[in-house]
PDB file of N, CA and C in Angstrom:
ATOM      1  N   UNK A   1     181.644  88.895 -40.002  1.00  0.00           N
ATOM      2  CA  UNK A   1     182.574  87.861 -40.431  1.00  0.00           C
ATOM      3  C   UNK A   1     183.689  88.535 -41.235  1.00  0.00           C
ATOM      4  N   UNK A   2     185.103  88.170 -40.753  1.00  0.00           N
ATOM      5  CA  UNK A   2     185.972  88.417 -41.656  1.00  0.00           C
ATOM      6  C   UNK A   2     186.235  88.385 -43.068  1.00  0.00           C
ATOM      7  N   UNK A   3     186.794  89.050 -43.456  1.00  0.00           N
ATOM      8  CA  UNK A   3     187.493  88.519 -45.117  1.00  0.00           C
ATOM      9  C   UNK A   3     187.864  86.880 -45.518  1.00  0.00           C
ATOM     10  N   UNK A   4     188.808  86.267 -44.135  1.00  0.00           N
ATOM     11  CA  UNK A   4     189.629  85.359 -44.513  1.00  0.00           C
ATOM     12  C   UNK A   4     188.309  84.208 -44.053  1.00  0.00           C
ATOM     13  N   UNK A   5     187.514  84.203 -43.003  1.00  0.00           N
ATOM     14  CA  UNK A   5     186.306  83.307 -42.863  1.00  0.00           C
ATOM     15  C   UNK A   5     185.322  83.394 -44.418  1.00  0.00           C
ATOM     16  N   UNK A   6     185.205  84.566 -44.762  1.00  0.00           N
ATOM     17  CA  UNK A   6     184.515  84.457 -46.051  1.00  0.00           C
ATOM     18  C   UNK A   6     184.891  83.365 -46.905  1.00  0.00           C
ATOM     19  N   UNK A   7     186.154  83.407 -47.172  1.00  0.00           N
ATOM     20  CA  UNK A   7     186.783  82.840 -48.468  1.00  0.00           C
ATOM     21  C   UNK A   7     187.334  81.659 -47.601  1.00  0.00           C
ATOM     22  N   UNK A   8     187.383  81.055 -46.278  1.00  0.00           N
ATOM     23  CA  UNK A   8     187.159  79.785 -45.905  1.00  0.00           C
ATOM     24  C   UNK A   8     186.032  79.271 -45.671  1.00  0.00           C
ATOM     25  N   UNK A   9     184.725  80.081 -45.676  1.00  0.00           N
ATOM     26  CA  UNK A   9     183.761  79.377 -46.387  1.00  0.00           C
ATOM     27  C   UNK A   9     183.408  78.361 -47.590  1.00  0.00           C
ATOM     28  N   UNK A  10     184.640  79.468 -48.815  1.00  0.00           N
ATOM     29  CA  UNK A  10     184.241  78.450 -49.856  1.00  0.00           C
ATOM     30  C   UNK A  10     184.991  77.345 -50.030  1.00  0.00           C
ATOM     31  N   UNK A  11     185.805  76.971 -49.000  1.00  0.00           N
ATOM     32  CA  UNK A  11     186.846  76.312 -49.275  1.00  0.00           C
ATOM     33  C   UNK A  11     185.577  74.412 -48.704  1.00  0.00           C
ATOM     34  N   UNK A  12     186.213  73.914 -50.015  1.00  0.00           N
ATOM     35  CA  UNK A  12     185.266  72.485 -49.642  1.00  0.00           C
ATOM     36  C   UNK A  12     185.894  71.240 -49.379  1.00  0.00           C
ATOM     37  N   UNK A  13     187.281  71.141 -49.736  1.00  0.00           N
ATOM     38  CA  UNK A  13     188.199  69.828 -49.248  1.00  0.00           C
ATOM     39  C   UNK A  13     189.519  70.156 -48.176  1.00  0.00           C
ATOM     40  N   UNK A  14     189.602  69.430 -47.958  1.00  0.00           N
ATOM     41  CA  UNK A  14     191.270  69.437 -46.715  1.00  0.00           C
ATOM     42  C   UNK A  14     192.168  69.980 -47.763  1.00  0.00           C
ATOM     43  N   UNK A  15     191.901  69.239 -48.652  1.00  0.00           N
ATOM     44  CA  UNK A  15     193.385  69.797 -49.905  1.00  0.00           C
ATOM     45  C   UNK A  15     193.148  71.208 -49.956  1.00  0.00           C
ATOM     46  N   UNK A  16     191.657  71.637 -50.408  1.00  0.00           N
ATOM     47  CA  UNK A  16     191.750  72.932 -50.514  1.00  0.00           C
ATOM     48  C   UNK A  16     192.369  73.701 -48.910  1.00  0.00           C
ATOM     49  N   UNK A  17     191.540  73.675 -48.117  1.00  0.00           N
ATOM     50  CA  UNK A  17     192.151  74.199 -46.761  1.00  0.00           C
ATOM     51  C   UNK A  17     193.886  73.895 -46.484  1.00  0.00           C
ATOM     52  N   UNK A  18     194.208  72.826 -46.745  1.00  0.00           N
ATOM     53  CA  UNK A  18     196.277  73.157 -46.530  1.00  0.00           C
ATOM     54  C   UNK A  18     196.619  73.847 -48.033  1.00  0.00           C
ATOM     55  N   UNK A  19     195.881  73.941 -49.421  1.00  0.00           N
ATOM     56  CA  UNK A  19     196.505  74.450 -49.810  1.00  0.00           C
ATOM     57  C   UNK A  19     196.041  76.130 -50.010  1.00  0.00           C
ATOM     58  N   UNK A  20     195.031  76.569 -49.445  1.00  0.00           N
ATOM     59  CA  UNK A  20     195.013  77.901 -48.626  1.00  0.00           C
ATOM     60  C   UNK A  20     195.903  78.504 -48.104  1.00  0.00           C
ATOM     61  N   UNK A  21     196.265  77.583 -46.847  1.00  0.00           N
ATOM     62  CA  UNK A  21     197.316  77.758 -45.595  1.00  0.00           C
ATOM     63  C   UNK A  21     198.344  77.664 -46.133  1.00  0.00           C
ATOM     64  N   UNK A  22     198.751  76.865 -47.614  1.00  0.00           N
ATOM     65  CA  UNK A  22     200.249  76.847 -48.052  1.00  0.00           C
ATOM     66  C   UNK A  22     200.689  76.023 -47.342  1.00  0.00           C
ATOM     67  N   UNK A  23     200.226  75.120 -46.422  1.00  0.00           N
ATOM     68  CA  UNK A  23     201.089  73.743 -45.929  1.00  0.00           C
ATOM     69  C   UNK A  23     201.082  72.636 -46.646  1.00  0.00           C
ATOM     70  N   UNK A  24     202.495  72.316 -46.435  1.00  0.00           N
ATOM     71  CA  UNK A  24     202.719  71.310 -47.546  1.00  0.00           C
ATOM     72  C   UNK A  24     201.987  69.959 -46.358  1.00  0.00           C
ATOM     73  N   UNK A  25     201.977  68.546 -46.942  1.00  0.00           N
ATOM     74  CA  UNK A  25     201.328  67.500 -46.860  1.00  0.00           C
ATOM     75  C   UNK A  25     201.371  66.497 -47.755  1.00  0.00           C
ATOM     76  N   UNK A  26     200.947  64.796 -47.167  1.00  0.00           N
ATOM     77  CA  UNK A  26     201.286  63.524 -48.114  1.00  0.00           C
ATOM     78  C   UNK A  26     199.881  63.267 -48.471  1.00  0.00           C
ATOM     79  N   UNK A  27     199.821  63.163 -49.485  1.00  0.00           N
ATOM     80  CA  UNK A  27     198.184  62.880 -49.594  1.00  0.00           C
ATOM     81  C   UNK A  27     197.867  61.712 -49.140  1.00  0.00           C
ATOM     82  N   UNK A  28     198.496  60.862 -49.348  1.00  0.00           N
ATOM     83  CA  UNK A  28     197.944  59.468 -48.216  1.00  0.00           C
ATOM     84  C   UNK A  28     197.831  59.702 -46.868  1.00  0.00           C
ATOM     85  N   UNK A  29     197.872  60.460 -46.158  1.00  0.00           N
ATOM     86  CA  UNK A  29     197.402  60.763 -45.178  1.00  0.00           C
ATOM     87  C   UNK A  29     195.934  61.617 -45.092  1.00  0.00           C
ATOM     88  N   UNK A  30     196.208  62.318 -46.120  1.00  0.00           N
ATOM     89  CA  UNK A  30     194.944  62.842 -46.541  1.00  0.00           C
ATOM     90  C   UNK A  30     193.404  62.344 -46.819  1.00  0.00           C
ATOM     91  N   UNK A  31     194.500  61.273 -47.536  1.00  0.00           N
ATOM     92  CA  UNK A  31     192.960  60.342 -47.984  1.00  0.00           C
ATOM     93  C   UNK A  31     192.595  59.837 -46.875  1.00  0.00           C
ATOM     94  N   UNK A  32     193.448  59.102 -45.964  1.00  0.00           N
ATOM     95  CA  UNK A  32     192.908  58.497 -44.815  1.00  0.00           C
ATOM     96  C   UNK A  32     191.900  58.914 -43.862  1.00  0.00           C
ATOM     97  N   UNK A  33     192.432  60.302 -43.632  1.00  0.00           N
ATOM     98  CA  UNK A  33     191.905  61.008 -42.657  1.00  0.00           C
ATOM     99  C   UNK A  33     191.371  62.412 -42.734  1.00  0.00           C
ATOM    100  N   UNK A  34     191.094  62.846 -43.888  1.00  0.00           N
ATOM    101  CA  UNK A  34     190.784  64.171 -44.291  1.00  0.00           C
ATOM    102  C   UNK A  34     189.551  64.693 -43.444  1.00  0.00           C
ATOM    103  N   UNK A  35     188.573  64.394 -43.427  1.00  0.00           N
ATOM    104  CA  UNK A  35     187.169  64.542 -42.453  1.00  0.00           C
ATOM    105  C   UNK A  35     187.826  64.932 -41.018  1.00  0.00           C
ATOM    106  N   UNK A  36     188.663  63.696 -40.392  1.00  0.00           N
ATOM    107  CA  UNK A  36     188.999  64.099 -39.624  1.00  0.00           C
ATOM    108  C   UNK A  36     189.769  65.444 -38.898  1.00  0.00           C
ATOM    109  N   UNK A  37     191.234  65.510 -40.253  1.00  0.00           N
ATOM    110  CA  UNK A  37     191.666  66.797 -40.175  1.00  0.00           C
ATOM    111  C   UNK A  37     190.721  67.785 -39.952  1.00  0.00           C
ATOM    112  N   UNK A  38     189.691  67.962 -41.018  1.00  0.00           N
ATOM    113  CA  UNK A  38     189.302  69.181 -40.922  1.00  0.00           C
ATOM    114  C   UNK A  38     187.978  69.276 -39.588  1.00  0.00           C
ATOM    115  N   UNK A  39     187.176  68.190 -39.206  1.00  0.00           N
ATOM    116  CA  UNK A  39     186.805  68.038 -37.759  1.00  0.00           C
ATOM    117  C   UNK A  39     187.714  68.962 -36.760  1.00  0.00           C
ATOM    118  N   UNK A  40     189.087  68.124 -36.665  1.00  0.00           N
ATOM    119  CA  UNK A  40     190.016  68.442 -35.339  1.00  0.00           C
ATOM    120  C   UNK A  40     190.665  69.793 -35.496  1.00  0.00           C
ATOM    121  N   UNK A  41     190.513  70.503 -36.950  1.00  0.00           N
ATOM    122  CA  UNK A  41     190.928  72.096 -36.956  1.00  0.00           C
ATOM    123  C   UNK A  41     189.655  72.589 -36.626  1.00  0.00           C
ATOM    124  N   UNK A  42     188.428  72.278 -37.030  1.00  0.00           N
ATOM    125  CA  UNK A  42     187.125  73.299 -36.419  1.00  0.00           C
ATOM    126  C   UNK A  42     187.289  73.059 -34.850  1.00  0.00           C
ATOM    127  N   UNK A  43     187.419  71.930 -33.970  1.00  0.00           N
ATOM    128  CA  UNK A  43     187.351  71.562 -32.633  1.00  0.00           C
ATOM    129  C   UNK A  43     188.808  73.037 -32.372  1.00  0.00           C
ATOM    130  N   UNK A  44     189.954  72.762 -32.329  1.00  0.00           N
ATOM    131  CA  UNK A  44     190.858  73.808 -32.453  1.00  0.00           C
ATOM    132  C   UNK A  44     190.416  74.954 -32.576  1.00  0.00           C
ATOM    133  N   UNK A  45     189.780  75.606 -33.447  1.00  0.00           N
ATOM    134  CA  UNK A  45     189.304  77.422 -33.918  1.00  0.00           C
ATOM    135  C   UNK A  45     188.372  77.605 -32.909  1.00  0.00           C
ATOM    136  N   UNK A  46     187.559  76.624 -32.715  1.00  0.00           N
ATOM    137  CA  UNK A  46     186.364  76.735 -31.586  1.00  0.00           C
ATOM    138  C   UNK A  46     187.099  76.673 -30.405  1.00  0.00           C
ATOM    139  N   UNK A  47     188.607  76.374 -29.535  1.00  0.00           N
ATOM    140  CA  UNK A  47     188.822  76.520 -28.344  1.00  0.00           C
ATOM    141  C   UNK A  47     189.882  77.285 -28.679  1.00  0.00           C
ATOM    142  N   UNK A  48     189.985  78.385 -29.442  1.00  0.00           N
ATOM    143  CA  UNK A  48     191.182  79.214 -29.447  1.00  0.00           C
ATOM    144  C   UNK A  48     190.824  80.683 -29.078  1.00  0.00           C
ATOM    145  N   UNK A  49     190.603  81.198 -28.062  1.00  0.00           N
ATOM    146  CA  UNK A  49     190.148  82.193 -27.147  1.00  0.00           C
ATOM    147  C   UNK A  49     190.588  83.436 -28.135  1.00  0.00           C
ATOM    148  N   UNK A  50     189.933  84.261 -28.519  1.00  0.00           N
ATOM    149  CA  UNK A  50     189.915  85.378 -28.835  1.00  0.00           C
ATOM    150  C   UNK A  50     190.431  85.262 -30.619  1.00  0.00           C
ATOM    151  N   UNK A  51     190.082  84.408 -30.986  1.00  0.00           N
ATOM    152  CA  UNK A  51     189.864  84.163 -32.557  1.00  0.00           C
ATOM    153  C   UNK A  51     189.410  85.484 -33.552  1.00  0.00           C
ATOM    154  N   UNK A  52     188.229  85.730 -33.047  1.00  0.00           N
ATOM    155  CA  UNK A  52     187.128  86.810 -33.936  1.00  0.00           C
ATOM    156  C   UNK A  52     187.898  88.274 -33.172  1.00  0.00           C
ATOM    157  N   UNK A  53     188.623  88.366 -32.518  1.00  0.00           N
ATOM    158  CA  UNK A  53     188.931  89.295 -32.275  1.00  0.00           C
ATOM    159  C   UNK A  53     190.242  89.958 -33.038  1.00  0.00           C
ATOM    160  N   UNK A  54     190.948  88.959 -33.181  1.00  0.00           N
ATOM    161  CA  UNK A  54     192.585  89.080 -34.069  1.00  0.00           C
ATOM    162  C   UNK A  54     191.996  90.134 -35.211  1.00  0.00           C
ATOM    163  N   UNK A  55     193.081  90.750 -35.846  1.00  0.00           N
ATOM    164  CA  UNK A  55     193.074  91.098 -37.139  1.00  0.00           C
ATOM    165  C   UNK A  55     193.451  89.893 -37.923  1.00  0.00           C
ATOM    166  N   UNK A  56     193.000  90.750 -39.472  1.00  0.00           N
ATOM    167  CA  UNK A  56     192.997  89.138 -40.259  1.00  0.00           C
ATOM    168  C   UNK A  56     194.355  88.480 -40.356  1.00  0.00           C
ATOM    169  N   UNK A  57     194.728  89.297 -40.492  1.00  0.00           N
ATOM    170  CA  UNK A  57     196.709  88.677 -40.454  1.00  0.00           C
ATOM    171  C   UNK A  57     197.044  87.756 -39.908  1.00  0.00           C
ATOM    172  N   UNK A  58     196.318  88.105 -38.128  1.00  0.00           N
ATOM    173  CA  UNK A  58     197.078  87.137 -37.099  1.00  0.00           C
ATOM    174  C   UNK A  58     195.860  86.181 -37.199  1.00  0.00           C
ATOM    175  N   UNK A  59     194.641  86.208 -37.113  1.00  0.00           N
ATOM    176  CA  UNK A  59     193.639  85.223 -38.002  1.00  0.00           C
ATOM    177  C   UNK A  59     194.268  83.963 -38.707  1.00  0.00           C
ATOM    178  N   UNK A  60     194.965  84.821 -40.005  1.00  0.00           N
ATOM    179  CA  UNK A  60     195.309  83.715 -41.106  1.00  0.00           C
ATOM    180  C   UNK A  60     196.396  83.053 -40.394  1.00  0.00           C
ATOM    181  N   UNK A  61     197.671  83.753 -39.762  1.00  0.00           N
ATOM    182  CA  UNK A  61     198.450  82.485 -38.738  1.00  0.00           C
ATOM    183  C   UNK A  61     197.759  81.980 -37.497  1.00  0.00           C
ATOM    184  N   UNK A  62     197.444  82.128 -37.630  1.00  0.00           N
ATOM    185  CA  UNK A  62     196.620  81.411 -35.967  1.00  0.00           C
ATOM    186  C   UNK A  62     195.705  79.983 -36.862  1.00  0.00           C
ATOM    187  N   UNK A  63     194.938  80.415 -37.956  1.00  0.00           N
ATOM    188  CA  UNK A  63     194.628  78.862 -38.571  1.00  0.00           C
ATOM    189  C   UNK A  63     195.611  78.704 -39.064  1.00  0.00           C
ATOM    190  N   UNK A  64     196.326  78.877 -39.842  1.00  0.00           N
ATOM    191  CA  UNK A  64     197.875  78.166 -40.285  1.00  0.00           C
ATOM    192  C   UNK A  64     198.137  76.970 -39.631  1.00  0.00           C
ATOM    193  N   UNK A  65     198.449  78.080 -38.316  1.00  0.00           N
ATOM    194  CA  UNK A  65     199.075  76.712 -36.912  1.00  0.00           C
ATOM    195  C   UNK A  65     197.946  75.848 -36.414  1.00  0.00           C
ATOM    196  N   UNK A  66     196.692  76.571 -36.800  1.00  0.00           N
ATOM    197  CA  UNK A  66     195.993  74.944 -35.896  1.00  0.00           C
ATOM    198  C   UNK A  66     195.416  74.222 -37.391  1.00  0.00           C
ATOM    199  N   UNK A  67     195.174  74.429 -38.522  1.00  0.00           N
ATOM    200  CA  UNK A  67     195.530  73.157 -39.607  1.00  0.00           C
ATOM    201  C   UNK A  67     196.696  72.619 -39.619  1.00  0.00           C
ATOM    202  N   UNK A  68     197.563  73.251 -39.475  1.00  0.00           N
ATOM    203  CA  UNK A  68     199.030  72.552 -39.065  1.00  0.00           C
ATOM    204  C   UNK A  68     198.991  71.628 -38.299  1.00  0.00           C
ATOM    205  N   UNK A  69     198.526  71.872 -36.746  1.00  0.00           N
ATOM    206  CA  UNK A  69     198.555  71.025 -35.855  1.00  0.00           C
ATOM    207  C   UNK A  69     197.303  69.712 -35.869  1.00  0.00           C
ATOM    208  N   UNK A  70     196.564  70.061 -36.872  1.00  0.00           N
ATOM    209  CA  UNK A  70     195.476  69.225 -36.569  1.00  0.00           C
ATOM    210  C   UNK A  70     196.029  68.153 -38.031  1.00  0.00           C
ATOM    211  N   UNK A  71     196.290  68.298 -39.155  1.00  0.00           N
ATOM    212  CA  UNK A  71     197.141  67.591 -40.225  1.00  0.00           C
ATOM    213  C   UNK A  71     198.641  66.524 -39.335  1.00  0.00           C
ATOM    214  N   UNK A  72     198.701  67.537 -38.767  1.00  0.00           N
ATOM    215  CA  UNK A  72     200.016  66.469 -37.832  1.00  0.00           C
ATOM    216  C   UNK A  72     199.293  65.736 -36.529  1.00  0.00           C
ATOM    217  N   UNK A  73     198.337  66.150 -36.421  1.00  0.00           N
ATOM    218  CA  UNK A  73     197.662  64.802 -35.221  1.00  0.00           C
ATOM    219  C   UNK A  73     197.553  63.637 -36.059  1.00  0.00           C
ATOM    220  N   UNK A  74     197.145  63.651 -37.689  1.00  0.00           N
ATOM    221  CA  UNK A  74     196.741  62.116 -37.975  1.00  0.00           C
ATOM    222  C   UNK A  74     198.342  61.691 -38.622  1.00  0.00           C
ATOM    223  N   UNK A  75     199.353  62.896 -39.058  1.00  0.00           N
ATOM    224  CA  UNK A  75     200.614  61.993 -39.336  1.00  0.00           C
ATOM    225  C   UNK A  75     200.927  61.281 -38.304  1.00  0.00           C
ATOM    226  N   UNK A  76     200.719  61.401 -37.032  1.00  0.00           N
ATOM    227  CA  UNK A  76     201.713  60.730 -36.127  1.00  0.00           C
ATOM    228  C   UNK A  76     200.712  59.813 -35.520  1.00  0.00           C
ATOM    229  N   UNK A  77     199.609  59.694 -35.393  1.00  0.00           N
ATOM    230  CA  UNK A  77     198.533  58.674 -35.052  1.00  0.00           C
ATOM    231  C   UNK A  77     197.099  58.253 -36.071  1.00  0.00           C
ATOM    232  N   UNK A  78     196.129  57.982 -35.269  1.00  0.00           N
ATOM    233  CA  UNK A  78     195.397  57.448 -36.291  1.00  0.00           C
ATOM    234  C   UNK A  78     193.862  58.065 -35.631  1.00  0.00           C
ATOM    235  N   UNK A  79     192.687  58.319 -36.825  1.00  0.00           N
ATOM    236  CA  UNK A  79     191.274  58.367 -36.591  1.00  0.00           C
ATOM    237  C   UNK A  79     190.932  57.568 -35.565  1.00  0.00           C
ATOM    238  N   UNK A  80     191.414  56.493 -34.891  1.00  0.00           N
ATOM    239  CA  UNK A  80     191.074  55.416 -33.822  1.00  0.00           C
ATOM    240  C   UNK A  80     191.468  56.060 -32.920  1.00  0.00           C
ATOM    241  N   UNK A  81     193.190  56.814 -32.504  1.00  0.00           N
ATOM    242  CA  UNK A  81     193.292  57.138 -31.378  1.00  0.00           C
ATOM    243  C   UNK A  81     193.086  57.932 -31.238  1.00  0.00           C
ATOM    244  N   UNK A  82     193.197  58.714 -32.013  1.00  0.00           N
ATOM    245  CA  UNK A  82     192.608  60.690 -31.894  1.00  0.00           C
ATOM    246  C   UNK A  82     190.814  60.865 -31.040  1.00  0.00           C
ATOM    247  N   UNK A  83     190.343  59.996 -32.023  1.00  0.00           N
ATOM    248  CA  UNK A  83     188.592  59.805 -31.685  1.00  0.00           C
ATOM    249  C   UNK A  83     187.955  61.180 -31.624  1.00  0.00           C
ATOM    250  N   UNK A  84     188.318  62.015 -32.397  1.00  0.00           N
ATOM    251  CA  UNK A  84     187.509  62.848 -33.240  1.00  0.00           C
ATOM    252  C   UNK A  84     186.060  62.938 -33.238  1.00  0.00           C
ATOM    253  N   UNK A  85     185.683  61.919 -33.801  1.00  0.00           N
ATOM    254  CA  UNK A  85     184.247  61.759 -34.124  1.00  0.00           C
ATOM    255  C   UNK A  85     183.513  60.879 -33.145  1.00  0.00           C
ATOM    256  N   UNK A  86     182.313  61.111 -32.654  1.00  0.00           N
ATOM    257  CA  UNK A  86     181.792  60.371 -31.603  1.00  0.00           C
ATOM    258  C   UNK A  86     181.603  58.451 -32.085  1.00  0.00           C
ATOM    259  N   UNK A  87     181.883  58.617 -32.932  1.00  0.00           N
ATOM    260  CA  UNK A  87     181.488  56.657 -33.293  1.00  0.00           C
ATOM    261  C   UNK A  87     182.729  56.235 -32.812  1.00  0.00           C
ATOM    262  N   UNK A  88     184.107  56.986 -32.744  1.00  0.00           N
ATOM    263  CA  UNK A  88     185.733  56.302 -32.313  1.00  0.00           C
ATOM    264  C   UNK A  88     185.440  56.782 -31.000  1.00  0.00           C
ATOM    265  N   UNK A  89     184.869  57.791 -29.768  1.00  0.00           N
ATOM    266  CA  UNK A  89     184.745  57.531 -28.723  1.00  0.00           C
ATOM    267  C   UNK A  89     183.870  56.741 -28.157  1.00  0.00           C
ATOM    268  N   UNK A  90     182.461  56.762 -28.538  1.00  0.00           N
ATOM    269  CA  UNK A  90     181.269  55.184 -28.194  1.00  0.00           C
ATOM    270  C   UNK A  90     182.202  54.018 -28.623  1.00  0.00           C
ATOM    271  N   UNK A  91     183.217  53.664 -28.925  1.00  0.00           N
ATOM    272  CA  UNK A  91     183.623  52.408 -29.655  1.00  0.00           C
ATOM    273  C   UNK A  91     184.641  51.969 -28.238  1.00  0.00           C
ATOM    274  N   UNK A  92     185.259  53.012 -27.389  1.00  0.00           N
ATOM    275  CA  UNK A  92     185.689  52.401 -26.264  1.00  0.00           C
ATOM    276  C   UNK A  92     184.643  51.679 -25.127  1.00  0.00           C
ATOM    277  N   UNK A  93     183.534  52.717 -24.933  1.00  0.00           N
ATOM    278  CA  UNK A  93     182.467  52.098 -24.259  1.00  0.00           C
ATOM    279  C   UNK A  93     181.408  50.694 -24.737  1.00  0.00           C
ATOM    280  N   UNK A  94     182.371  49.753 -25.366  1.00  0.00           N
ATOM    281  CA  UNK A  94     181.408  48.275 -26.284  1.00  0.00           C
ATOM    282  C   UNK A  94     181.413  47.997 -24.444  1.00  0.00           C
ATOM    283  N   UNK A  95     179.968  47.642 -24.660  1.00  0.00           N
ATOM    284  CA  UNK A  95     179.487  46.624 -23.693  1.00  0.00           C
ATOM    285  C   UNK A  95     179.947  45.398 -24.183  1.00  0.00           C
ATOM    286  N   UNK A  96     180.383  44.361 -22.785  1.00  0.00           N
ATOM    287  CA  UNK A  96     180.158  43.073 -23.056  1.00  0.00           C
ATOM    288  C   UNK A  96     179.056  42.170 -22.400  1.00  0.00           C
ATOM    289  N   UNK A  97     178.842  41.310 -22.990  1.00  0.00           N
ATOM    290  CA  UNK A  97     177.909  39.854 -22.575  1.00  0.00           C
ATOM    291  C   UNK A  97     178.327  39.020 -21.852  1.00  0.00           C
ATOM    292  N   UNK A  98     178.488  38.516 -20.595  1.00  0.00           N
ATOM    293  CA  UNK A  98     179.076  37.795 -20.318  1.00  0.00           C
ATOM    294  C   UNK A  98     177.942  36.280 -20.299  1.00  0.00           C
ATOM    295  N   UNK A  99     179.193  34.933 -20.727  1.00  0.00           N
ATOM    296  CA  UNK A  99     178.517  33.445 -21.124  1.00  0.00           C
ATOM    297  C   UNK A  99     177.478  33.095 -20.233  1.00  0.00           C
ATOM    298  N   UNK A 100     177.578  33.718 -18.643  1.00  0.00           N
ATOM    299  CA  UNK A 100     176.717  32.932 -17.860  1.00  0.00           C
ATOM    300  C   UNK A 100     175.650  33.902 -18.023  1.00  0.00           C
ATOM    301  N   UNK A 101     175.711  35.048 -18.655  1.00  0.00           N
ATOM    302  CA  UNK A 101     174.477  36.040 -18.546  1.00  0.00           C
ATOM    303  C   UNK A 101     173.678  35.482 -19.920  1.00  0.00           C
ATOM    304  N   UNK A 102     174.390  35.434 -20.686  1.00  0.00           N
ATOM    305  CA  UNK A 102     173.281  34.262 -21.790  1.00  0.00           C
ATOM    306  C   UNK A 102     172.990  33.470 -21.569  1.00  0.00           C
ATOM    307  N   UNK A 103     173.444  32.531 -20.797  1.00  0.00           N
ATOM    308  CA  UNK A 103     173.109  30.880 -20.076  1.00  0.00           C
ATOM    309  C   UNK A 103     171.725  31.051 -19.483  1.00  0.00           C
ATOM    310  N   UNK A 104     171.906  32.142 -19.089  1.00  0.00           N
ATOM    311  CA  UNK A 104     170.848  32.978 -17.609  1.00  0.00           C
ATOM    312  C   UNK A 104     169.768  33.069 -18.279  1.00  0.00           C
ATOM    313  N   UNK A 105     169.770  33.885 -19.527  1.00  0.00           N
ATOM    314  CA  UNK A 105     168.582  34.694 -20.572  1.00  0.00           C
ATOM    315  C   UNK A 105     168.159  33.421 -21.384  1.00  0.00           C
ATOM    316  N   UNK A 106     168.629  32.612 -21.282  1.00  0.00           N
ATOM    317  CA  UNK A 106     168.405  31.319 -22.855  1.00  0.00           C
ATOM    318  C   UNK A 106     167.007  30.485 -22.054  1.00  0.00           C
ATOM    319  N   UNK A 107     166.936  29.971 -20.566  1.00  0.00           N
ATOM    320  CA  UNK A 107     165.561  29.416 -20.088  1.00  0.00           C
ATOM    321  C   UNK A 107     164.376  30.205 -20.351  1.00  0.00           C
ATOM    322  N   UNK A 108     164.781  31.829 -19.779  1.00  0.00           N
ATOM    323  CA  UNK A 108     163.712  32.377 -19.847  1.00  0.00           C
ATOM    324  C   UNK A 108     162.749  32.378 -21.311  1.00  0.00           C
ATOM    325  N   UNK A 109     163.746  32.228 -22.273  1.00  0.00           N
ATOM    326  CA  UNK A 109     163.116  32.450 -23.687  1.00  0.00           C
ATOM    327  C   UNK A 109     162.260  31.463 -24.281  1.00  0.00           C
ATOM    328  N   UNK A 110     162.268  30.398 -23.266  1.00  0.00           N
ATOM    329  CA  UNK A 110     162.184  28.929 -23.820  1.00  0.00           C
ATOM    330  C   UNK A 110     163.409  27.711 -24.664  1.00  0.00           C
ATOM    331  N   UNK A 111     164.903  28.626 -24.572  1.00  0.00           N
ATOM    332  CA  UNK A 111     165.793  28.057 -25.000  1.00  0.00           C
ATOM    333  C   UNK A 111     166.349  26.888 -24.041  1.00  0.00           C
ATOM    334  N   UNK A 112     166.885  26.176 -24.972  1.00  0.00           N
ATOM    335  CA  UNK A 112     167.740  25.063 -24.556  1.00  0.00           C
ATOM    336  C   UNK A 112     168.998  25.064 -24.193  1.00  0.00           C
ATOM    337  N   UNK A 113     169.484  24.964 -23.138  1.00  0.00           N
ATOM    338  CA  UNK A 113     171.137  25.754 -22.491  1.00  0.00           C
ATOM    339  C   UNK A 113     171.624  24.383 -22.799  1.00  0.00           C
ATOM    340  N   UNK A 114     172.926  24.295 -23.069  1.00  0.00           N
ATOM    341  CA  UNK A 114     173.542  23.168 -23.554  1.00  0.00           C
ATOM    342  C   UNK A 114     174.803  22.978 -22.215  1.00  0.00           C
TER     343      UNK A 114
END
């Protein structure tokens, strides 16, 4: 493990991680979506091909730009559309009920269909 992974180990909030990187940021966005940010920069480092290989230099810009880019996914949209986290993608797949399929299920139970 690198130098700069070491000491982003200890790093424990979004604030800390942009203010690592030295990117500036609104904290109300922060608050909103901070988990997320830092979710959608690990998803980012994990598909950035030849990461562990860089020297640390190009390391430290290479996360630069993808906390960068992952801080500007929630300025310009939201934890809903991004869907980051698996509870905002299961949330497109809601099953529905349809009235005659309860109508259907309510005899069998011994219910009274109105």
């Amino acid at each position: 493990m690198t130098s700069l992974f070491e000491q982003m180990i200890k790093l424990a909030s979004a604030e800390e991680f942009l203010d690592f990187f030295q990117l500036e940021y609104d904290q109300t966005v922060v608050n909103v979506s901070r988990l997320h940010i830092l979710q959608r920069f690990h998803q980012y480092m994990r598909q950035t091909r030849g990461l562990a290989e860089m020297d640390e230099t190009q390391q430290h810009d290479k996360c630069r730009e993808l906390l960068g880019q992952a801080y500007q996914d929630f300025v310009n949209s939201s934890a809903v559309k991004e869907k980051v986290f698996k509870v905002f993608r299961d949330a497109e797949g809601i099953k529905t009920v349809s009235l005659d399929s309860l109508r259907n299920a309510m005899p069998a139970r011994g219910l009274k269909v109105a």
